[in-house]
Protein backbone atom coordinates (compact mmCIF):
# COMPACT_ATOMS: atom_id res chain seq x y z
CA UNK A 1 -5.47 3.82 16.08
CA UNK A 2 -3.20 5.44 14.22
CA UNK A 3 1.11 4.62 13.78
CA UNK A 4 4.21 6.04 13.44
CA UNK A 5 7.35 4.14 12.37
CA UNK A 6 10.39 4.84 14.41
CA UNK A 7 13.08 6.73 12.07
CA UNK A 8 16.21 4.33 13.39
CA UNK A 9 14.36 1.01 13.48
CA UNK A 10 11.37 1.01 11.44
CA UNK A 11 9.24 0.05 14.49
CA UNK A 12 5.42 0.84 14.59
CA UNK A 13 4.90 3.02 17.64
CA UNK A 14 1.45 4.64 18.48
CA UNK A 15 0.68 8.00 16.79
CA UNK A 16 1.33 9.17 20.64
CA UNK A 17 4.79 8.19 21.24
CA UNK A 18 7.32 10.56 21.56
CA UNK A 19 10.13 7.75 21.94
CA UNK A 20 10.74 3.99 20.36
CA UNK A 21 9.79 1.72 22.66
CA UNK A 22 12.15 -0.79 20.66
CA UNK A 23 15.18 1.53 20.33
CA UNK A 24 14.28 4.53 21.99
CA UNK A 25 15.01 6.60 19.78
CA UNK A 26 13.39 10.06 19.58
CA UNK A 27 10.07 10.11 17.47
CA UNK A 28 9.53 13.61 15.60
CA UNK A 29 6.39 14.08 13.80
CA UNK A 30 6.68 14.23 10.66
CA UNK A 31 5.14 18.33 9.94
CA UNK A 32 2.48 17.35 6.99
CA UNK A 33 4.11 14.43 5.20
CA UNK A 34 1.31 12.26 4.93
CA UNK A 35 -1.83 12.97 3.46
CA UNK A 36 -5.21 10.87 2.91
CA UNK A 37 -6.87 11.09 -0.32
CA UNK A 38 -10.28 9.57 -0.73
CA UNK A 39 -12.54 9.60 -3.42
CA UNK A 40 -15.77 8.11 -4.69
CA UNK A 41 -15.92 6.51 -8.12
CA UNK A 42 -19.38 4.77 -9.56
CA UNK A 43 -18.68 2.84 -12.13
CA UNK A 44 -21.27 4.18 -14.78
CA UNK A 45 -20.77 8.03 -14.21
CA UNK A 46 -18.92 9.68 -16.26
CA UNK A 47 -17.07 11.68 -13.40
CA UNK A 48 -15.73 8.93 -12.26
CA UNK A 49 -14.37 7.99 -15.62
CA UNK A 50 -12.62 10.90 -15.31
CA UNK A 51 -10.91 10.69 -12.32
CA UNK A 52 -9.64 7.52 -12.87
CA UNK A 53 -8.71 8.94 -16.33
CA UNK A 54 -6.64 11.63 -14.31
CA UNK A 55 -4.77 9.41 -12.39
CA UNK A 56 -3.43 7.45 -15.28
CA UNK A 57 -5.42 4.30 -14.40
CA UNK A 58 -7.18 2.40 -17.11
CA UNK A 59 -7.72 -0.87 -15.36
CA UNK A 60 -7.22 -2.63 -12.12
CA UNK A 61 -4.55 -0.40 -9.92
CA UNK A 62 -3.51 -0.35 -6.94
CA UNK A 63 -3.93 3.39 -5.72
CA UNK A 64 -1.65 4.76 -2.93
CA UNK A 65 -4.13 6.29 0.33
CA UNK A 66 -1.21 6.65 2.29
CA UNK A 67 2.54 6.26 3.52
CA UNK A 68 6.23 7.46 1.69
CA UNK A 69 4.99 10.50 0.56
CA UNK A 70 3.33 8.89 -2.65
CA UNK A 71 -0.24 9.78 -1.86
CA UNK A 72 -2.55 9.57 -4.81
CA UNK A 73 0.21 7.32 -7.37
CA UNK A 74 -1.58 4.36 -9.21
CA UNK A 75 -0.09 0.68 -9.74
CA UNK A 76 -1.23 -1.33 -12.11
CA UNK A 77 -0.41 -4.89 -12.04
CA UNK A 78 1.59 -6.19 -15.12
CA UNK A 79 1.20 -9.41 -16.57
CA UNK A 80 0.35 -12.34 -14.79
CA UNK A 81 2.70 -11.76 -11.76
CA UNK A 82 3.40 -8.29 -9.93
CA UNK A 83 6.14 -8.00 -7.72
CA UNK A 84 5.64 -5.87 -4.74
CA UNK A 85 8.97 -4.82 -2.54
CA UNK A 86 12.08 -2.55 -1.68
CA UNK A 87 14.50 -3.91 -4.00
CA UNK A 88 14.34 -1.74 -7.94
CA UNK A 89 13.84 -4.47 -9.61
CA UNK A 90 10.45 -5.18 -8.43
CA UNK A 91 7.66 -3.91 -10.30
CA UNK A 92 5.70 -1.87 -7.47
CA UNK A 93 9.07 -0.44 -5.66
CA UNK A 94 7.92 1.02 -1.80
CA UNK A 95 10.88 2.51 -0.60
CA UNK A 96 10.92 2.46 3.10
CA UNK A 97 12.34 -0.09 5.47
CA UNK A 98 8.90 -1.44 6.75
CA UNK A 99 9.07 -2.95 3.17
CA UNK A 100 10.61 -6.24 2.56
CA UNK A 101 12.67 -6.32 -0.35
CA UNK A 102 10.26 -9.20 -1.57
CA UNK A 103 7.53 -8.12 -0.08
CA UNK A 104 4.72 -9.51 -2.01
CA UNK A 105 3.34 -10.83 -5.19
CA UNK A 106 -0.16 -10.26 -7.16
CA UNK A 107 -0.79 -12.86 -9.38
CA UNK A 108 -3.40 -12.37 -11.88
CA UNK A 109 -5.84 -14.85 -14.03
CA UNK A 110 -8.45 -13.90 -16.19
CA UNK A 111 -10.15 -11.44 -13.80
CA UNK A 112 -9.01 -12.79 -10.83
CA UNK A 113 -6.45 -11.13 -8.55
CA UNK A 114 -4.70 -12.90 -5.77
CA UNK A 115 -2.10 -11.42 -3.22
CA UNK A 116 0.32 -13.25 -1.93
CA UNK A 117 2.53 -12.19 1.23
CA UNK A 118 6.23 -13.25 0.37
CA UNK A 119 7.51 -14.39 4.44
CA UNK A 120 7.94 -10.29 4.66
CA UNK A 121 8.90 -9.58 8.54
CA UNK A 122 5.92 -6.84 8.67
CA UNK A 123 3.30 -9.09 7.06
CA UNK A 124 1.08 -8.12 4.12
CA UNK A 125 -2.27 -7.02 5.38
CA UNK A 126 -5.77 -7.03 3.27
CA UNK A 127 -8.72 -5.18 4.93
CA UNK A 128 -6.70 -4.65 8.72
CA UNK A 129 -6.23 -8.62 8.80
CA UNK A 130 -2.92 -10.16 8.25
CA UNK A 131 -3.00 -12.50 5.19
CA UNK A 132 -0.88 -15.45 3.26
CA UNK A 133 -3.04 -15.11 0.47
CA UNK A 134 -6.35 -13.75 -0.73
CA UNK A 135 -8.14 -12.75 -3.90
CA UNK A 136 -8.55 -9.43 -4.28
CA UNK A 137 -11.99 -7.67 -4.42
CA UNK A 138 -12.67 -3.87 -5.74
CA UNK A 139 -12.54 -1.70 -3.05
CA UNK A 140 -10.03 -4.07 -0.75
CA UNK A 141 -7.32 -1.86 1.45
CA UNK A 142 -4.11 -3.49 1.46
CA UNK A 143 -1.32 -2.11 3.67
CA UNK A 144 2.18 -3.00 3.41
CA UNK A 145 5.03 -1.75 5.70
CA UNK A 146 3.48 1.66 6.19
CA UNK A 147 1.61 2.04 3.01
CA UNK A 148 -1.78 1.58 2.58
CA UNK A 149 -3.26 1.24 -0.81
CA UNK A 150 -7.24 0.52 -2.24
CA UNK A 151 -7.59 -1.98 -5.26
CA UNK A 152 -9.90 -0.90 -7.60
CA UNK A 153 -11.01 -3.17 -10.33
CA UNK A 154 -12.68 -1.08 -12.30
C-alpha cells in the first residue's frame, strides 16, 4: 500500500486520503512529483557498467527510487561513517520533515556496511522492516522518512 505524507504535519496517510487523519488538513496530490526508476544491473555486463557509470557511481551508493523529488541521485558513503539526516551538515542531506535531523548513520569496515537508525521519530527501515541496525546487502531497500533508496554494492 502506497503513502502520502500530510503537507502540515508530515503524517503518513494512505495514498487514498483526501484529509490528515492527524491534523486534518487537506491532502492534494501531488500532480507527477514522484517518479520510480528501476533498473537492472549484472555485474559482468558491460551495460551495466555503464549505467552505473552514468549515474556517477563508482562504488557502493545508495541510489534514490523514490521521495523529495530526487529520483535517480546516487550516495556514496564516505569514509568510515556516513551521516544520514535533515540538518546540512550531514553527509546524505534528505530534506523533508519525515527526516530526522540525525536520522541515521552507515558505518563502513572493510566491505562491510552497517546501518544504524539514530532514535529518528519515523524509524529507519531496511527491506519494509523497521531496524536498529543491520548490515547492508546489495540490492537492500532502505526507506527513510519518505525516501526510499536501493544499496548497491557493486
Amino acid at each position: 500500500m502506497s503513502h502520502v505524507y500530510c503537507p502540515e504535519c508530515g503524517f503518513q496517510n494512505p495514498e487514498t486520503s483526501n484529509y490528515c487523519s492527524r491534523c486534518g488538513a487537506l491532502i492534494v496530490p501531488e500532480a507527477g512529483a514522484e517518479t520510480t526508476m528501476s533498473f537492472d544491473v549484472d555485474e559482468g555486463s558491460e551495460e551495466g557498467e555503464s549505467l552505473l557509470e552514468t549515474l556517477g557511481i563508482t562504488g557502493p551508493a545508495l541510489v534514490v527510487r523514490s521521495g523529495g523529488g530526487m529520483a535517480g541521485q546516487p550516495f556514496q558513503p564516505t569514509g568510515a561513517l556516513t551521516l544520514i539526516g535533515r540538518s546540512p551538515e550531514c553527509d546524505i542531506f534528505l530534506d523533508d520533515v519525515t527526516v530526522s535531523r540525525r536520522h541515521a548513520e552507515i558505518a563502513r569496515e572493510d566491505d562491510i556496511f552497517t546501518i544504524r537508525d539514530l532514535e529518528s521519530l519515523n524509524g529507519t527501515y531496511v527491506n519494509r522492516k523497521r531496524i536498529e541496525s543491520t548490515v547492508l546487502e546489495d540490492d537492500d531497500e532502505v526507506q527513510i522518512g519518505k525516501y526510499r533508496l536501493t544499496f548497491l554494492q557493486r
